[in-house]
C-alpha atoms as a PDB file:
ATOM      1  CA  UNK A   1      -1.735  -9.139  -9.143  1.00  0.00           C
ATOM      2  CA  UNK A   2       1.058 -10.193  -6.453  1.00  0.00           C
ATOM      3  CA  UNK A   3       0.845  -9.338  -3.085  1.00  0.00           C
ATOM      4  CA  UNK A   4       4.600  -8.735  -3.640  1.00  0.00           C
ATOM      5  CA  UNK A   5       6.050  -7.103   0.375  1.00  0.00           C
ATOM      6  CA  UNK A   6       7.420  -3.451  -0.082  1.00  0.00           C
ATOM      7  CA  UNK A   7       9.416  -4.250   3.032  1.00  0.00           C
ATOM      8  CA  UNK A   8      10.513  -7.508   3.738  1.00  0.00           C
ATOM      9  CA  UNK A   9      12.919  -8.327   6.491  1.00  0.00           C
ATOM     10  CA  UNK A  10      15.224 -11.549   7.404  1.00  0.00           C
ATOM     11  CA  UNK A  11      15.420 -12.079  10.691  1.00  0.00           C
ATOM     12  CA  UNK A  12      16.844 -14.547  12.886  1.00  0.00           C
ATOM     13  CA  UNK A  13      14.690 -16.160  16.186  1.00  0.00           C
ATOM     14  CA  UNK A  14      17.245 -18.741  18.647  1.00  0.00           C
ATOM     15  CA  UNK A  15      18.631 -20.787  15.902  1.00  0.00           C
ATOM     16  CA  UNK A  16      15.625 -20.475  13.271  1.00  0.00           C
ATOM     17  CA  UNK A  17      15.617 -17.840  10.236  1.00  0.00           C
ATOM     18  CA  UNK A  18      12.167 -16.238   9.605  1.00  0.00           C
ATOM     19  CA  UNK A  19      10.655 -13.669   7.413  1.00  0.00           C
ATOM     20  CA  UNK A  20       8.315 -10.909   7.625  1.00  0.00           C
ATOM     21  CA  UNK A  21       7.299  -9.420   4.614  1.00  0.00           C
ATOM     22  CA  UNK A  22       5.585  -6.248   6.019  1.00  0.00           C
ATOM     23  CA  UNK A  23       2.907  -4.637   4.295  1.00  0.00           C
ATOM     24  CA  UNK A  24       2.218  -5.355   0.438  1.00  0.00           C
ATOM     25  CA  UNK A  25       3.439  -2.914  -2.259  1.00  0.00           C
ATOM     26  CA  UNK A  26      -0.209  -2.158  -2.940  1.00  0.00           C
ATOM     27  CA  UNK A  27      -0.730  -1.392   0.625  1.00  0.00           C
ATOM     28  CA  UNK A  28       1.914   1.012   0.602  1.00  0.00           C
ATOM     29  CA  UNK A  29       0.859   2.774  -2.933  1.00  0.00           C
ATOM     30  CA  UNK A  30      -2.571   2.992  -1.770  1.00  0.00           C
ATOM     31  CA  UNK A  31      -1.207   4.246   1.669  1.00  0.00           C
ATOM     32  CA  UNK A  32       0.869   6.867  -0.161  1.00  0.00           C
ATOM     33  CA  UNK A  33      -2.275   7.815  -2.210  1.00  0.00           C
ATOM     34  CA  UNK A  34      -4.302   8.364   0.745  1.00  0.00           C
ATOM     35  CA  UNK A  35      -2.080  10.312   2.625  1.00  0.00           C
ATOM     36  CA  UNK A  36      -2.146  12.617  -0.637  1.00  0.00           C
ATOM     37  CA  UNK A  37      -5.635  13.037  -1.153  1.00  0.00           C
ATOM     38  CA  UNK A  38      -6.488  14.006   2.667  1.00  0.00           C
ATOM     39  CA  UNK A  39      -4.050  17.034   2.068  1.00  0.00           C
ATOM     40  CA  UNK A  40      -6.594  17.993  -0.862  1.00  0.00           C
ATOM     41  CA  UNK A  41      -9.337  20.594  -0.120  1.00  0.00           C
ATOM     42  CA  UNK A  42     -12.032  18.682  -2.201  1.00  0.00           C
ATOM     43  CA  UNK A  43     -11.877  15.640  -0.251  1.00  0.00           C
ATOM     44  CA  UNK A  44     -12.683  17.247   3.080  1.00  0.00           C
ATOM     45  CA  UNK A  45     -16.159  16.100   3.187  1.00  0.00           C
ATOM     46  CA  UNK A  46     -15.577  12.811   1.683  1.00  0.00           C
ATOM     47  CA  UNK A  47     -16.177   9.574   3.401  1.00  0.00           C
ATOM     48  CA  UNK A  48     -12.948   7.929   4.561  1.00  0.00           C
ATOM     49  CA  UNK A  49     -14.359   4.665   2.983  1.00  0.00           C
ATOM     50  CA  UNK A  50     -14.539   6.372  -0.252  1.00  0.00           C
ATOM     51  CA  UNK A  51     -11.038   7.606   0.025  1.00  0.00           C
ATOM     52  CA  UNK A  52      -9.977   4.183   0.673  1.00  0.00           C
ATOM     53  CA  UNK A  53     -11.541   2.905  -2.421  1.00  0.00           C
ATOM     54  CA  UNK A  54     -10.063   5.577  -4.416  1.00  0.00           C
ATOM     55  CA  UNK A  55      -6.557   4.658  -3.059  1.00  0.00           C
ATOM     56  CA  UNK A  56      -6.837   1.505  -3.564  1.00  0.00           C
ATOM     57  CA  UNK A  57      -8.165   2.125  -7.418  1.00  0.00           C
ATOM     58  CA  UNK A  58      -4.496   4.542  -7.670  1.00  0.00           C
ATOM     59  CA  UNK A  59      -2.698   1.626  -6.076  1.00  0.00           C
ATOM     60  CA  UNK A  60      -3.881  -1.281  -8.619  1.00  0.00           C
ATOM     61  CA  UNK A  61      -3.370   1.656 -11.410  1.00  0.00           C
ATOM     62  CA  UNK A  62       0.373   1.801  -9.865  1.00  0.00           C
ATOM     63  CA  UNK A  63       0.827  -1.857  -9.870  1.00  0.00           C
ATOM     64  CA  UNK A  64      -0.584  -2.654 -13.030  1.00  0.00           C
ATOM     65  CA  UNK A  65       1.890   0.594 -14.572  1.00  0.00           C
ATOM     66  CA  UNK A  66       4.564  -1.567 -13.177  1.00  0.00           C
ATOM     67  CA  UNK A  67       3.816  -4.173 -15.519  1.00  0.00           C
ATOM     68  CA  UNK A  68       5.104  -2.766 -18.625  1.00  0.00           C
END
């Protein structure tokens, strides 16, 4: 899997042009994923660590959906 950026920026610094990619596109999709299972009921008492894995399981589901 790519760490391809979900938002990557030009930028220019005195005469040089740089890049910052930003956060990965998995980062993001398991970011969006998180924020949506902590407005669920059921996952009030579960660790944030587990939530994080299970965002991060979505997020390689999203990227590998993007595949195809």
């Amino acid at each position: 899997m790519k760490d391809i950026p979900a938002f990557p920026v030009s930028f220019k610094w005195g005469n040089e042009l740089s890049q910052y990619n930003g956060m990965t596109l998995r980062d993001y999709f398991a970011a969006k994923a998180m924020q949506s299972m902590n407005s669920r009921p059921d996952y009030d008492d579960v660790p944030a660590v587990v939530i994080a894995a299970d965002a991060y399981t979505l997020a390689d589901a999203m990227m590998k959906a993007r595949e195809v």
